[in-house]
N, C-alpha and C. Protein backbone atom coordinates (compact mmCIF):
# COMPACT_ATOMS: atom_id res chain seq x y z
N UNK A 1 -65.26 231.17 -46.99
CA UNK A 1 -66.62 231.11 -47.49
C UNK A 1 -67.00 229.65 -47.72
N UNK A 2 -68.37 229.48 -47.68
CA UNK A 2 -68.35 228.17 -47.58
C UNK A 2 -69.24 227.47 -48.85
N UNK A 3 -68.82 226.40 -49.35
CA UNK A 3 -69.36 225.58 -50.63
C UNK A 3 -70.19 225.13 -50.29
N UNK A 4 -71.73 225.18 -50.58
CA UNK A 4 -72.99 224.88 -50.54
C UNK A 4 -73.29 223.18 -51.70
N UNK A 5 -73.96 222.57 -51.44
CA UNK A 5 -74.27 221.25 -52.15
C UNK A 5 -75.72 221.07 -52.37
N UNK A 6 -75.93 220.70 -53.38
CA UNK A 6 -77.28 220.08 -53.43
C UNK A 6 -77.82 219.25 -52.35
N UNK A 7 -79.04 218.97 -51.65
CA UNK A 7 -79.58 218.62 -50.72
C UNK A 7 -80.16 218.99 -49.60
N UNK A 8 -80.43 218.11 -48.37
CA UNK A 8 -81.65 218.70 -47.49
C UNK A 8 -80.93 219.63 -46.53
N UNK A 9 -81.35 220.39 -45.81
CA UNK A 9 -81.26 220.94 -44.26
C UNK A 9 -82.22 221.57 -43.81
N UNK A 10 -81.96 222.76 -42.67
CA UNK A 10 -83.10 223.14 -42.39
C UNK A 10 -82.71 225.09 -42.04
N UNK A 11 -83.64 225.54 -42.21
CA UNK A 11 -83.64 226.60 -41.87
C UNK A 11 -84.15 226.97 -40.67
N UNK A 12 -83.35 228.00 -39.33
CA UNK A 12 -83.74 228.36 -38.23
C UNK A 12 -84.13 229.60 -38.22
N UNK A 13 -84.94 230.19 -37.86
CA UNK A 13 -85.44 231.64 -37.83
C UNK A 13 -85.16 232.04 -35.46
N UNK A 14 -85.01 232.88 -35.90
CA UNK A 14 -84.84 233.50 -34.10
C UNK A 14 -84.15 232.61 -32.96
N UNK A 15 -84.47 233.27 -31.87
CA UNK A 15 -83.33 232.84 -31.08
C UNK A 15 -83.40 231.35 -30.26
N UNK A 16 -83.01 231.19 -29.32
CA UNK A 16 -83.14 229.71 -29.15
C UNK A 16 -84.14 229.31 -28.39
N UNK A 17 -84.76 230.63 -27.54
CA UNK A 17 -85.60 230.60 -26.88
C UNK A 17 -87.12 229.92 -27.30
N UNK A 18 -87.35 230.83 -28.59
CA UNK A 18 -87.78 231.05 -29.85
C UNK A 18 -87.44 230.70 -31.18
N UNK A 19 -86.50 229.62 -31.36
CA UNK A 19 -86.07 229.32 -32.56
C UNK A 19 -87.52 228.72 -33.14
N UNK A 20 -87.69 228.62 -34.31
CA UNK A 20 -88.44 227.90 -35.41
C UNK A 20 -87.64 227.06 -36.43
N UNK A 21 -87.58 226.13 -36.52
CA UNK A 21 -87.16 225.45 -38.00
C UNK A 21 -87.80 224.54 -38.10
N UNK A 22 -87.05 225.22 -40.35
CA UNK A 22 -88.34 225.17 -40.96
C UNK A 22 -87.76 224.06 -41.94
N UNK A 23 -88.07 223.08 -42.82
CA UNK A 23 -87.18 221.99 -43.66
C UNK A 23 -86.88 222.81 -45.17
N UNK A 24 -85.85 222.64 -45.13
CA UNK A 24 -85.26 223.51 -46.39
C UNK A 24 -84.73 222.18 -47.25
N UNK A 25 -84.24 222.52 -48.57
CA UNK A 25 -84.10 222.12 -49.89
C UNK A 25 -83.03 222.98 -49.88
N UNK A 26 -81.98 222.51 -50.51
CA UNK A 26 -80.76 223.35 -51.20
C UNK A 26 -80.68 223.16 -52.76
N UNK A 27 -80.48 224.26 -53.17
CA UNK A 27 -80.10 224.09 -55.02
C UNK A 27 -78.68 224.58 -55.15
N UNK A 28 -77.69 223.92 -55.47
CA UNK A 28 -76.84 224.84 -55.17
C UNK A 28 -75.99 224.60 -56.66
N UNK A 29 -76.73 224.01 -57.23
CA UNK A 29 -75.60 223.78 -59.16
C UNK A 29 -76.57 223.94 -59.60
N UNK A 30 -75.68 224.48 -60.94
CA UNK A 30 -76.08 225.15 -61.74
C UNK A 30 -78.10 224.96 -61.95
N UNK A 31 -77.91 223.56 -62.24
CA UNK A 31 -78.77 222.73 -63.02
C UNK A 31 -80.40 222.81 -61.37
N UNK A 32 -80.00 222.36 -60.71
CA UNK A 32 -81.15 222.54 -59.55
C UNK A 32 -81.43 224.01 -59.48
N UNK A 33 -80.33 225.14 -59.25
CA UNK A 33 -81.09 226.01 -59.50
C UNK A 33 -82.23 226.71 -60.37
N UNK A 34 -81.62 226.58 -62.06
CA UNK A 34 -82.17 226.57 -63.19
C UNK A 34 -83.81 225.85 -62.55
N UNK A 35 -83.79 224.68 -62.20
CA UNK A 35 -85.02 223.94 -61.80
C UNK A 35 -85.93 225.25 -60.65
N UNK A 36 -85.30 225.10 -59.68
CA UNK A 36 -86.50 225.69 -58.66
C UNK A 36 -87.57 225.39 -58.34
N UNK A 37 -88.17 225.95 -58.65
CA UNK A 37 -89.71 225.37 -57.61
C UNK A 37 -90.22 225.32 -59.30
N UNK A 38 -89.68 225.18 -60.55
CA UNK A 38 -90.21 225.25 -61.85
C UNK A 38 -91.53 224.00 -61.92
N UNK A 39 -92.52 223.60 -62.16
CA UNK A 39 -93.40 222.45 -62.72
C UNK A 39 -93.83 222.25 -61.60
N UNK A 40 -93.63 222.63 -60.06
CA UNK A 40 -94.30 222.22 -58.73
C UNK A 40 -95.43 222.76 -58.54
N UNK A 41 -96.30 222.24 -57.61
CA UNK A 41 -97.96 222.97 -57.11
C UNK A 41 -97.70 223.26 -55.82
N UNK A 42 -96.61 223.64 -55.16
CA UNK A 42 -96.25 223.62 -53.65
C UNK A 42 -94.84 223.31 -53.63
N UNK A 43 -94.38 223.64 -52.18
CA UNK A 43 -93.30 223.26 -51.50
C UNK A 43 -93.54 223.50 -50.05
N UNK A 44 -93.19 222.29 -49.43
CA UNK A 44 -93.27 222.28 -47.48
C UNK A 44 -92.04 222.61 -46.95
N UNK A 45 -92.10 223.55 -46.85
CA UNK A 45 -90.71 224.21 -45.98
C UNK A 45 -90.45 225.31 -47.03
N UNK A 46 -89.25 225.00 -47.37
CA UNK A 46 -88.35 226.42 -48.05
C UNK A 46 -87.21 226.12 -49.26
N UNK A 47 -86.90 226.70 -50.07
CA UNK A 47 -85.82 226.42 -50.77
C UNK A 47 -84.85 227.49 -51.12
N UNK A 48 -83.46 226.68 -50.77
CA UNK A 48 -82.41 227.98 -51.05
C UNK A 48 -81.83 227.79 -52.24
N UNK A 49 -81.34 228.72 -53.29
CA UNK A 49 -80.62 228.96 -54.26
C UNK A 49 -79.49 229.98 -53.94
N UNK A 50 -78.66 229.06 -54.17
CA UNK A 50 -76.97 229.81 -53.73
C UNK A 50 -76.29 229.60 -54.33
N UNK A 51 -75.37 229.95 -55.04
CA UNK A 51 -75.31 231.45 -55.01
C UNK A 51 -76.07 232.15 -55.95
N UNK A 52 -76.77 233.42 -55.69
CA UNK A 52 -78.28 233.73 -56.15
C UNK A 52 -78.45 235.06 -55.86
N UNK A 53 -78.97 236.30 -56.92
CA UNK A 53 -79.19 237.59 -56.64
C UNK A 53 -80.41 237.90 -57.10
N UNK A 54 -81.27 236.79 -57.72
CA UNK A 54 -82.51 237.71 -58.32
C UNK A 54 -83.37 236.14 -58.69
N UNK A 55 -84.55 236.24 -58.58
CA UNK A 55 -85.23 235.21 -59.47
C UNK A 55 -86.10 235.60 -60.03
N UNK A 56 -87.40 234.62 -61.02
CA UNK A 56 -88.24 235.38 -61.88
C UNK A 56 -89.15 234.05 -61.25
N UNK A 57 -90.58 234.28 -61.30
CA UNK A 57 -91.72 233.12 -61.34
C UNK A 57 -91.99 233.05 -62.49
N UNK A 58 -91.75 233.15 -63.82
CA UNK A 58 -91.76 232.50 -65.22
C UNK A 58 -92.50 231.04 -65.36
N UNK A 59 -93.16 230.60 -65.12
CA UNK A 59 -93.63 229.11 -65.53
C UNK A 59 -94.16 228.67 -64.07
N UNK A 60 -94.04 229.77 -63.11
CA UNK A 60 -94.35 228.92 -61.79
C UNK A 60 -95.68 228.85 -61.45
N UNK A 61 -96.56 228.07 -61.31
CA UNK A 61 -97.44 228.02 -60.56
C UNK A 61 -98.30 228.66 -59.60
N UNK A 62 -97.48 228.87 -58.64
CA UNK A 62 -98.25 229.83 -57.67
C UNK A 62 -97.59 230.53 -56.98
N UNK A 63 -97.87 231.85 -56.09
CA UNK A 63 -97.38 232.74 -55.74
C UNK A 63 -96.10 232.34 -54.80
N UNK A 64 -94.72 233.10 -54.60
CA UNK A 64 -93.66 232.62 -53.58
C UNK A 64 -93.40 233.88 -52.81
N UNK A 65 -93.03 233.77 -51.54
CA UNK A 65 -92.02 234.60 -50.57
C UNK A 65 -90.86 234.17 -51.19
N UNK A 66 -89.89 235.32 -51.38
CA UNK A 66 -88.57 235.53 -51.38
C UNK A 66 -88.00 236.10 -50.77
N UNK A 67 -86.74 235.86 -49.71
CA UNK A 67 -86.13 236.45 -49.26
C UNK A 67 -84.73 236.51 -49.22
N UNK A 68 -83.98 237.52 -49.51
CA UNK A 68 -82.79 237.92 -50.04
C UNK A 68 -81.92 237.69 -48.87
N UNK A 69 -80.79 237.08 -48.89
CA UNK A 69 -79.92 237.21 -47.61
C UNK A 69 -78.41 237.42 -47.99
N UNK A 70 -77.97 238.30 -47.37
CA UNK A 70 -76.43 238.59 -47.90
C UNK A 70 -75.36 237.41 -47.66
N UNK A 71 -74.39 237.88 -47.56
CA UNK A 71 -73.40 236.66 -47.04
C UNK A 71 -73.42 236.04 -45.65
N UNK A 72 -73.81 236.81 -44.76
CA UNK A 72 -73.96 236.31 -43.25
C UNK A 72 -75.17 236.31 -43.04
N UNK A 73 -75.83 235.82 -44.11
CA UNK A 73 -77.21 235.26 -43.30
C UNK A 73 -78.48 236.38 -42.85
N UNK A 74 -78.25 237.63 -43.34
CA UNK A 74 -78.72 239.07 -42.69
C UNK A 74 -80.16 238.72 -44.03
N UNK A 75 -81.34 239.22 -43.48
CA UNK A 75 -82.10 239.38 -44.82
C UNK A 75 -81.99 240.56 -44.76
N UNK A 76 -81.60 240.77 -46.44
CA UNK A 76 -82.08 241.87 -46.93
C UNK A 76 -83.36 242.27 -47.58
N UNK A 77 -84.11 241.56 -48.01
CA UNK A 77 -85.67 242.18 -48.24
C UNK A 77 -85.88 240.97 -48.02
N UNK A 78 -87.38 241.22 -47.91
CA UNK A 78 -88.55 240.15 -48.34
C UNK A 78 -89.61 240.61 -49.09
N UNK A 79 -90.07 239.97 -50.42
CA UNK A 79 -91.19 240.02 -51.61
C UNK A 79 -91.84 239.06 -51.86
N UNK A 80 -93.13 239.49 -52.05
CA UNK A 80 -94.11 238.18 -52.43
C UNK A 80 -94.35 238.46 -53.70
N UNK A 81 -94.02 237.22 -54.77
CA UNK A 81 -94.02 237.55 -56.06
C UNK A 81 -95.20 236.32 -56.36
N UNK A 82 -95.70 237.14 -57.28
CA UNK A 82 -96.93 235.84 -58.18
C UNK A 82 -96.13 235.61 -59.78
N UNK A 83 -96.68 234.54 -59.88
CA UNK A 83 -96.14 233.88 -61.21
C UNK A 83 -96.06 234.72 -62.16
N UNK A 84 -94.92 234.76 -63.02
CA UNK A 84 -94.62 235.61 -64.54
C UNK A 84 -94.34 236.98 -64.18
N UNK A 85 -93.43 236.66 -62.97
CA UNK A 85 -92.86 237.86 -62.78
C UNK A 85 -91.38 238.17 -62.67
N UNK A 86 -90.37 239.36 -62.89
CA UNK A 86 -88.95 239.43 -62.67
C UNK A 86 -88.53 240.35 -61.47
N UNK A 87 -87.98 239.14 -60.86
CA UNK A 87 -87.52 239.95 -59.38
C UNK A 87 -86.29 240.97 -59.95
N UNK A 88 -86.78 241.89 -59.31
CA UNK A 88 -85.26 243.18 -58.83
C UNK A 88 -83.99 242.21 -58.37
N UNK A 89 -82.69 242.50 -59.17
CA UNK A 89 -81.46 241.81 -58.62
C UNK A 89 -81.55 242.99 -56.87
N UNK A 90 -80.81 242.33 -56.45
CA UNK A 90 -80.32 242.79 -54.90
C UNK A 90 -78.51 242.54 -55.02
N UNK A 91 -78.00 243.89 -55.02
CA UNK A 91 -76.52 243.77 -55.35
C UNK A 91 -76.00 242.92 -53.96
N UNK A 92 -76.17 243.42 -52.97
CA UNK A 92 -75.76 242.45 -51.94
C UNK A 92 -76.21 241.27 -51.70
N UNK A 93 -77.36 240.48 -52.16
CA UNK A 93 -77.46 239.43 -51.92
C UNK A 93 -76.71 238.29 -52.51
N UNK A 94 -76.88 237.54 -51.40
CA UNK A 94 -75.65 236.08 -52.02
C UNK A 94 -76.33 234.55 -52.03
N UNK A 95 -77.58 234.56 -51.30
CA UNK A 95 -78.27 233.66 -51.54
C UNK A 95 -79.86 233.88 -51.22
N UNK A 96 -81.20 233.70 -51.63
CA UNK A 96 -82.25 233.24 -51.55
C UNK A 96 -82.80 232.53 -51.58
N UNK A 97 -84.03 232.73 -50.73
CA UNK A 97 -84.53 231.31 -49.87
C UNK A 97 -86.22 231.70 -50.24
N UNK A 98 -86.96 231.10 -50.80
CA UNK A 98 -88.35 230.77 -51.58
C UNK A 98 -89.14 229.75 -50.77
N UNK A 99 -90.44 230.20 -50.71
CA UNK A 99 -91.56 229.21 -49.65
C UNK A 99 -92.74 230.10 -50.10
N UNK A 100 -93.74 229.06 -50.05
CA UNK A 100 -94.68 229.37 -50.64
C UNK A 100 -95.89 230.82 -50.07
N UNK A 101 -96.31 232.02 -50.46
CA UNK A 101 -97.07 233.11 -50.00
C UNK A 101 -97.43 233.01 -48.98
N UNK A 102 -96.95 234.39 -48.19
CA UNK A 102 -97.13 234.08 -46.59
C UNK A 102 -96.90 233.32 -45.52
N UNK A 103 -95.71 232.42 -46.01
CA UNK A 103 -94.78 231.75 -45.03
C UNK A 103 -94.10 232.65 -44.42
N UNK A 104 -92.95 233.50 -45.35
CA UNK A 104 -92.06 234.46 -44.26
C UNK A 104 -92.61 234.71 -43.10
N UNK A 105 -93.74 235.26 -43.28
CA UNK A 105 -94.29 236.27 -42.39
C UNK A 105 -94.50 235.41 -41.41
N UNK A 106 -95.24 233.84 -41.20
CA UNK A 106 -95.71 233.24 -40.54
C UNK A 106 -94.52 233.03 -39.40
N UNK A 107 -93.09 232.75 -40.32
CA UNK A 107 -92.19 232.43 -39.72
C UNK A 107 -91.20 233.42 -39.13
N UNK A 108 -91.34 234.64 -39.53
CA UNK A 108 -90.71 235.52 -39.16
C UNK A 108 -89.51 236.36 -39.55
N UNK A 109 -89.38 236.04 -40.43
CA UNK A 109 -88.51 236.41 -41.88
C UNK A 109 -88.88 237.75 -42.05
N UNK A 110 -88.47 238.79 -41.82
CA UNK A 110 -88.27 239.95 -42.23
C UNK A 110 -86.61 240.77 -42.50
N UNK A 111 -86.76 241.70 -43.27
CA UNK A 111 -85.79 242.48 -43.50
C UNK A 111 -84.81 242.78 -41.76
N UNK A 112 -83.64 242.45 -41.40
CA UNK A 112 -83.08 242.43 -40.73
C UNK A 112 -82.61 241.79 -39.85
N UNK A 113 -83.40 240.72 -39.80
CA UNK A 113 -83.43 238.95 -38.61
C UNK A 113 -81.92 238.41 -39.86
N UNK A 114 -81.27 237.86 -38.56
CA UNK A 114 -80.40 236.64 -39.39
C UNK A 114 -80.83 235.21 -39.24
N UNK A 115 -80.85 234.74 -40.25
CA UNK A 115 -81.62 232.80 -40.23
C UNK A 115 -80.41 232.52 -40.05
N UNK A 116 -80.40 231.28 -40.00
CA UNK A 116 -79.43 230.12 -39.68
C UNK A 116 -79.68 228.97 -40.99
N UNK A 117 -78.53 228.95 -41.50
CA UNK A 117 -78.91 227.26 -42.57
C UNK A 117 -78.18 226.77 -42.39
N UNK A 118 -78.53 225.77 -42.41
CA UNK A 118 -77.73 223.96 -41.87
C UNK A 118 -77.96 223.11 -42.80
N UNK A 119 -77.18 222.15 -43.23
CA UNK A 119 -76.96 221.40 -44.18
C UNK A 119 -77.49 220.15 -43.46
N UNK A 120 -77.95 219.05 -43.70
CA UNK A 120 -78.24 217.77 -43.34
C UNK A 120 -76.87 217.17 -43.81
N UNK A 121 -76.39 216.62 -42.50
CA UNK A 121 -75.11 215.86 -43.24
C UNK A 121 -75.18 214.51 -43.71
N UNK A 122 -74.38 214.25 -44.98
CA UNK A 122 -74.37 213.47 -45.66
C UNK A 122 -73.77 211.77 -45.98
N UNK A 123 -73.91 211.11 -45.72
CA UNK A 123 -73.56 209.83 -45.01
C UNK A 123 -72.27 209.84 -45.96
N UNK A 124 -71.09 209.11 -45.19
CA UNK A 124 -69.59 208.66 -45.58
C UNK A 124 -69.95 208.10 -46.74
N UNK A 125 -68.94 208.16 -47.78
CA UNK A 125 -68.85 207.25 -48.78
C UNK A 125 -68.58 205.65 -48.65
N UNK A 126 -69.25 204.59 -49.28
CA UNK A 126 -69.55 203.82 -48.58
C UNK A 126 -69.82 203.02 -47.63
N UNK A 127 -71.00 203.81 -46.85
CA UNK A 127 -71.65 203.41 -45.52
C UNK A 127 -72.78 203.80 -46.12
N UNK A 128 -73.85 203.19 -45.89
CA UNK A 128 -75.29 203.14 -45.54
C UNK A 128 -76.28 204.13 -44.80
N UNK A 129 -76.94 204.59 -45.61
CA UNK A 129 -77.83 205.91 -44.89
C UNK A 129 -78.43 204.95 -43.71
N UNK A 130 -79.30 206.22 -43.04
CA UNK A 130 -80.56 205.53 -41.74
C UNK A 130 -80.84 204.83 -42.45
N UNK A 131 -81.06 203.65 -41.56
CA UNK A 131 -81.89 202.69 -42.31
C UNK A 131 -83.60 202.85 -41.79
């Protein structure tokens, strides 16, 4: 199984013919999750929280797609929740991925597609990002 990190990648939806990707955000401690999309007016792309079975829009702003994905990447639902609300846990889910109302759909995120997430890899310890 694999250890998830705070930081960028991207999310792929369908096949290669047809792939889409989309720029994802990772939360993956404690503390970024806790955060979320909390105090934002938006997000461009998507954000995953892993490991993750349920969220709430409590303090959020504006409406989100959620979509539940088990361990291999399978979605198991997709919900559009508006602010000050408590999502249903999903016993099988192992991580979710949040973008702002009516993205899934745009992108193709439904109950049964497997996404793809990719990590942006992270420059060696002392060496120099892109410059």
């Amino acid at each position: 199984m694999r250890t998830w990190r705070d930081g960028d990648g991207t999310l792929t939806v369908g096949t290669d013919s047809g792939a889409r990707e989309v720029p994802l955000r990772i939360a993956a401690s404690y503390r970024a999750r806790t955060r979320g999309l909390l105090g934002r007016d938006g997000i461009e792309g998507a954000l995953m929280l892993t490991p993750c079975g349920s969220v709430h829009t409590f303090g959020m702003r504006f409406a989100i797609d959620v979509a539940y994905l088990d361990r291999t990447f399978r979605v198991l639902a997709v919900t559009t929740m508006r602010p000050g609300r408590l999502g249903l846990p999903r016993l099988r889910a192992r991580h979710v991925v949040e973008a702002e109302a009516g993205a899934m759909e745009r992108w193709g995120v439904r109950p049964g597609v497997r996404v793809e997430l990719t990590a942006a890899e992270a420059p060696a310890p002392g060496t120099a990002g892109p410059a």
